[in-house]
Protein backbone atom coordinates (compact mmCIF):
# COMPACT_ATOMS: atom_id res chain seq x y z
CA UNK A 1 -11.14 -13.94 25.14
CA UNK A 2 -12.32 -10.93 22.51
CA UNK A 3 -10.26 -10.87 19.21
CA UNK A 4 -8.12 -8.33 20.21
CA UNK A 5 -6.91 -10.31 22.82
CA UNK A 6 -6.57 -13.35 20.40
CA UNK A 7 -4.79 -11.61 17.73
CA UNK A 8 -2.15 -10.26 20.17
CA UNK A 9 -1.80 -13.77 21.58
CA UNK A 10 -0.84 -15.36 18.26
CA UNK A 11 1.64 -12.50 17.38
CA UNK A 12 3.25 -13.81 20.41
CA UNK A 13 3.11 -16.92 19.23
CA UNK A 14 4.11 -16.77 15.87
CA UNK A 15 7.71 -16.65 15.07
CA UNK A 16 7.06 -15.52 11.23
CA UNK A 17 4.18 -12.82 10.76
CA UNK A 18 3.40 -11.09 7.70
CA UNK A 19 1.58 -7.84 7.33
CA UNK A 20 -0.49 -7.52 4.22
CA UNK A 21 -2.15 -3.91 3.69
CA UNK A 22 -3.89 -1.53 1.41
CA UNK A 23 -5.50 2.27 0.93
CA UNK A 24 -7.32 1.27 4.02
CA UNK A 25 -4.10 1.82 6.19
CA UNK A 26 -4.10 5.51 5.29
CA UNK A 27 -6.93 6.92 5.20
CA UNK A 28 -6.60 7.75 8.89
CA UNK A 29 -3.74 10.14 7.71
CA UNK A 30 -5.86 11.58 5.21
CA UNK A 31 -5.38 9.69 1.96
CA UNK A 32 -8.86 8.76 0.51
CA UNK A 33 -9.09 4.96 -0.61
CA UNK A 34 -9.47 5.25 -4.04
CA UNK A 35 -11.39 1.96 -4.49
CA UNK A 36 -13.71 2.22 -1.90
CA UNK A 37 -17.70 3.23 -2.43
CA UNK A 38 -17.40 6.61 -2.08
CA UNK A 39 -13.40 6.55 -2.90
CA UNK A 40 -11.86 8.76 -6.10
CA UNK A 41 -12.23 5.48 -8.60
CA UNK A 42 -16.20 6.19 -8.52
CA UNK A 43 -15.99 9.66 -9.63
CA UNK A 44 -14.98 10.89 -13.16
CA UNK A 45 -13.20 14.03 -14.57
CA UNK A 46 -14.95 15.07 -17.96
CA UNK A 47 -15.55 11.58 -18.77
CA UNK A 48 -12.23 10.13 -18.32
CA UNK A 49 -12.29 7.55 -15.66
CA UNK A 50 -10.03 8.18 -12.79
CA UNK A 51 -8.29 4.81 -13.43
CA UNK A 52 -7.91 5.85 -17.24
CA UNK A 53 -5.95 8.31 -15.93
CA UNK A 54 -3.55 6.59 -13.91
CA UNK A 55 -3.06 4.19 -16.69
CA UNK A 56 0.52 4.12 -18.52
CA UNK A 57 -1.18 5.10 -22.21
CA UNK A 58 -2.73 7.98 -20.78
CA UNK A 59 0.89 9.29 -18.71
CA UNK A 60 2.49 8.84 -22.21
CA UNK A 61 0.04 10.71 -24.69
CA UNK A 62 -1.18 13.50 -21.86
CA UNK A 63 1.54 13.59 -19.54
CA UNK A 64 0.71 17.50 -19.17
CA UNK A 65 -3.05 16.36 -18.18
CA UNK A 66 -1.89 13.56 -16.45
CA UNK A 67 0.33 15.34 -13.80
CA UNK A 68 -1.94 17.79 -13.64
CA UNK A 69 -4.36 15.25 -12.25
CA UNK A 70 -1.59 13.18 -9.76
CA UNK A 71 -1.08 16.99 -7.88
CA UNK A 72 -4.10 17.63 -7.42
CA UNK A 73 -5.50 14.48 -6.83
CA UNK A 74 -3.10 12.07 -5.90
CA UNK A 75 -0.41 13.83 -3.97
CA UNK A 76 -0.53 14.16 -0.22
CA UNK A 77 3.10 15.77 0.53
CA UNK A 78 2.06 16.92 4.01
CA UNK A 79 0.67 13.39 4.83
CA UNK A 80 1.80 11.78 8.56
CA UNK A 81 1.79 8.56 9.34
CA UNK A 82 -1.42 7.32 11.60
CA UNK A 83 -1.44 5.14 14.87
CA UNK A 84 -2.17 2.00 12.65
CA UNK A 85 1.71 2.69 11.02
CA UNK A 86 3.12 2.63 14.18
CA UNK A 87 1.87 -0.17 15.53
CA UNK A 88 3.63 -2.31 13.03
CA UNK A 89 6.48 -0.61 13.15
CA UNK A 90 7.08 -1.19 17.52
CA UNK A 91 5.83 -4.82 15.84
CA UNK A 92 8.88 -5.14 14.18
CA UNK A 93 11.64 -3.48 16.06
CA UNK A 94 10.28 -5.88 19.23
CA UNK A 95 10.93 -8.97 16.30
CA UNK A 96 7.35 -9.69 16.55
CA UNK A 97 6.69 -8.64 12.86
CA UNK A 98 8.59 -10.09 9.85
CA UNK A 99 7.40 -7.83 6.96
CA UNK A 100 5.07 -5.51 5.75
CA UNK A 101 3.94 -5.72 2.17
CA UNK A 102 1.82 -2.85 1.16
CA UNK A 103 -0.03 -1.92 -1.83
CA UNK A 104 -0.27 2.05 -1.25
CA UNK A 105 2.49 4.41 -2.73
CA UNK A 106 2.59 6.86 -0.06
CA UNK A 107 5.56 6.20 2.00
CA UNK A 108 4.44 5.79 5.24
CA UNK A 109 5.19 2.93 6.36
CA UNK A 110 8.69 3.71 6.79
CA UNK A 111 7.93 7.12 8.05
CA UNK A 112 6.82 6.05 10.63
CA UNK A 113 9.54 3.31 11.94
CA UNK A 114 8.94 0.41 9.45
CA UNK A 115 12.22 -0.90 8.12
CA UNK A 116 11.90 -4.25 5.86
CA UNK A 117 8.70 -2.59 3.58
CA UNK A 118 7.46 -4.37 0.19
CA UNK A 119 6.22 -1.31 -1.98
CA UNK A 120 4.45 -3.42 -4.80
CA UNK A 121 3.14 -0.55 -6.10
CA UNK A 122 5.64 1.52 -5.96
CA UNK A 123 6.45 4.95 -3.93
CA UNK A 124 5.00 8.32 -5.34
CA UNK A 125 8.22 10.21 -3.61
CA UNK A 126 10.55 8.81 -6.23
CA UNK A 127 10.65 10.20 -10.30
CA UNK A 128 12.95 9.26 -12.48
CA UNK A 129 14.11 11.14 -15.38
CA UNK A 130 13.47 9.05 -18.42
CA UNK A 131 17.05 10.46 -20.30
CA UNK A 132 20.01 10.16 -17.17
CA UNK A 133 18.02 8.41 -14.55
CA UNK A 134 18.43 11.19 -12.11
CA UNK A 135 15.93 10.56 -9.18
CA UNK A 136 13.89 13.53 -7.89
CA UNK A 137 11.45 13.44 -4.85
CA UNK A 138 7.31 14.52 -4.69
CA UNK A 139 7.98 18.25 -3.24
CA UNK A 140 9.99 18.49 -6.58
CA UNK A 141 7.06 17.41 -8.69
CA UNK A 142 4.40 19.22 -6.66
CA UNK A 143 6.05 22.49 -6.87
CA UNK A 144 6.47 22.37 -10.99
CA UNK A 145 3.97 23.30 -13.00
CA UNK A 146 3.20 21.59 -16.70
CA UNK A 147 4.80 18.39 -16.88
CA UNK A 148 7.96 18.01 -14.02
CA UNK A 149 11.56 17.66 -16.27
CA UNK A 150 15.00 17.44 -15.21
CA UNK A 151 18.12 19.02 -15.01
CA UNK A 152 19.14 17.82 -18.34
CA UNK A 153 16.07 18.43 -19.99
CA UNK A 154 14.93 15.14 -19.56
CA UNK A 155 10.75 13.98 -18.41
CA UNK A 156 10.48 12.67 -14.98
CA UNK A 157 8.11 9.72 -14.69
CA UNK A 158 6.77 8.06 -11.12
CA UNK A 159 8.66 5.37 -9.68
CA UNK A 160 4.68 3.56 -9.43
CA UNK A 161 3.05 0.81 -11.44
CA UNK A 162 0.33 2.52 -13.60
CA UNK A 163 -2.48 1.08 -14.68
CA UNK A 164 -1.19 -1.21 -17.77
CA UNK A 165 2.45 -1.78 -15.92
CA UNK A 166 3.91 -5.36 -14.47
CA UNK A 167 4.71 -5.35 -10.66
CA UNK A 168 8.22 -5.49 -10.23
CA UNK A 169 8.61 -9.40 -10.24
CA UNK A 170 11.72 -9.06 -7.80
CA UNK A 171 9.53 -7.69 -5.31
CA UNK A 172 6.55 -9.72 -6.01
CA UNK A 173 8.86 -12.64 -5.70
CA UNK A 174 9.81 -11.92 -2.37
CA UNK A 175 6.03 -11.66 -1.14
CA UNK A 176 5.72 -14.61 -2.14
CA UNK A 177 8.65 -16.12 -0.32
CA UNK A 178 7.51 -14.13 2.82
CA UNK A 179 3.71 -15.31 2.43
CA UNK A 180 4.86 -19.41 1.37
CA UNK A 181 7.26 -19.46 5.10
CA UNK A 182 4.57 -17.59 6.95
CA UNK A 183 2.88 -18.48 10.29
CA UNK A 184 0.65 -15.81 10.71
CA UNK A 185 -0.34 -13.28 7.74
CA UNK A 186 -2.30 -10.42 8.74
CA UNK A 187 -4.47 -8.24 6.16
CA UNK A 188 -5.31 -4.86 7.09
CA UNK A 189 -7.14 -2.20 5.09
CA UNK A 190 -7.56 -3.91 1.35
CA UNK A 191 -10.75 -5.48 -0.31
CA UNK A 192 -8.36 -8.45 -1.50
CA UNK A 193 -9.93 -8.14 -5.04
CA UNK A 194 -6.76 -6.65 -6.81
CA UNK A 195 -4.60 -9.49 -8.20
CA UNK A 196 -1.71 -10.75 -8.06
CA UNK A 197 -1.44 -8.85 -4.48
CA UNK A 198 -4.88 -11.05 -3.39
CA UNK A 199 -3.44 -13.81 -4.72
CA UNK A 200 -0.66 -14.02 -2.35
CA UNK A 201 -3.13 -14.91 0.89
CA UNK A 202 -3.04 -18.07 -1.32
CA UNK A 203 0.56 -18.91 -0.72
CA UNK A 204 0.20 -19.48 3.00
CA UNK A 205 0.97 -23.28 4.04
CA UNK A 206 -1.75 -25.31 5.47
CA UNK A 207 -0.76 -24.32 9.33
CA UNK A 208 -0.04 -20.78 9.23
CA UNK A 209 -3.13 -18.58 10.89
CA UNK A 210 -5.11 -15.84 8.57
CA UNK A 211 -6.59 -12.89 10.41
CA UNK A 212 -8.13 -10.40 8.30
CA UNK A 213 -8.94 -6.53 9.44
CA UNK A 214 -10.84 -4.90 7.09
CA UNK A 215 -14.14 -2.53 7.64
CA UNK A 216 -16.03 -4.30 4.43
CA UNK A 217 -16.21 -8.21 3.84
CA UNK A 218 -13.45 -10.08 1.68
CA UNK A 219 -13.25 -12.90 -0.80
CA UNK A 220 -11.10 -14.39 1.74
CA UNK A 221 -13.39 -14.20 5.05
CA UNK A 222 -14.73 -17.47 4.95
CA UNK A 223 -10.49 -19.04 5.01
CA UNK A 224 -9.79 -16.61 7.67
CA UNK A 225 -8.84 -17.23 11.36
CA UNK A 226 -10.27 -14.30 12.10
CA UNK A 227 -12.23 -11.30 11.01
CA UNK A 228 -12.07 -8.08 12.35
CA UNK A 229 -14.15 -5.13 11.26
CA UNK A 230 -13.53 -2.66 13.70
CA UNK A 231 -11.43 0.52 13.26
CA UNK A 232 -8.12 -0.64 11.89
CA UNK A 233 -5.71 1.78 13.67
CA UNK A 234 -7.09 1.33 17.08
CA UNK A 235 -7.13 -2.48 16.71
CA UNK A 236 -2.97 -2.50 15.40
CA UNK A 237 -2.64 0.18 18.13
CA UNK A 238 -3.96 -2.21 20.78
CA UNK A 239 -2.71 -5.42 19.07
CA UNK A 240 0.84 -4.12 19.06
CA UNK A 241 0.44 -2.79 23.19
């Protein structure tokens, strides 16, 4: 039996499976991942570290500069979801899939099908305005130029955790809850190095089955089930078949 065939047979199995994924999901729809080798995070713009920039100091004393650099860095309006997002989507609506908690900001998930999504990072289509609370959407925000302000007058700020930010403890709660009850967690598309999101692979009980995708090794390999390092959209797509 290969591993495809494995994984499919314990999504069969498992009444309670948890998706756990990261940049790696989306760079098939054209999203760089920012933390890998040759992602954004290893370049710099006149000496200011891309991750200095995303950073919740640097949105409040150069918000000009700083959405200057999420439009033309950051922003992928005319992003589509990949064959990876569906997969887990047909996952779910055939009950075989529990949740998806995702790291990336980009939507997509639920663009493509995906109903019961954890954003722990938030979703770069939602800015509030910081005076009335009025929400506004990315095509908004793209299309502004300077920094992106509201009816009222007021500054619109992401609905994402910058750099210097708490997650949302509701939502990281409920991770949690998801990862504790799990049977089968897979991780798709993250270097499990960012914590708490890692952290949660260490909620699972002492039964429930780890299967890690991922094109580069993890912290976690060695706990895993199973490792998979083949292209992570065709092995969803044929997972999910």
């Amino acid at each position: 039996m290969n591993s495809i065939e494995q994984l499919r047979n314990w999504l069969r199995e498992s009444k309670k499976t948890v998706f756990l994924g990261g940049a790696g999901m989306s760079t098939a729809s054209g999203i760089p991942d920012f933390r890998s080798a040759h992602g954004l995070y290893m370049q710099e713009k006149q000496g200011i570290s891309y991750e200095e920039m995303l950073s919740i100091d640097y949105y409040r004393r150069h918000t000009a500069e700083f959405y200057d650099f999420l439009r033309n860095v950051m922003l992928y309006p005319d992003a589509k979801p990949n064959p990876a997002h569906y997969a887990l989507a047909k996952l779910e609506r055939e009950g075989l899939l529990q949740v998806v908690i995702t790291q990336n900001i980009d939507g997509l998930h639920q663009a493509a099908g995906s109903r019961n999504v954890i954003e722990l990072h938030g979703n770069e289509d939602r800015y509030f305005c910081q005076s009335c609370g009025k929400q506004y959407n990315m095509r908004y925000v793209a299309d502004c130029q300077g920094v992106p302000l509201c009816a009222c007058g007021g500054q619109l700020k992401p609905d994402v955790v910058l750099y210097g930010e708490q997650l949302n403890q509701r939502d990281l709660q409920r991770a949690v809850e998801y990862a504790c009850e799990a049977e089968l967690m897979l991780v798709g598309g993250t270097s499990l190095v960012v914590y708490p999101v890692a952290g949660l692979v260490n909620y699972l009980s002492p039964g429930a089955r780890l299967v890690i995708l991922n094109r580069d090794p993890t912290p976690y390999d060695s706990r895993a089930d199973l490792v998979i390092r083949e292209d992570l959209k065709e092995v969803l797509a044929q997972a999910a078949q």
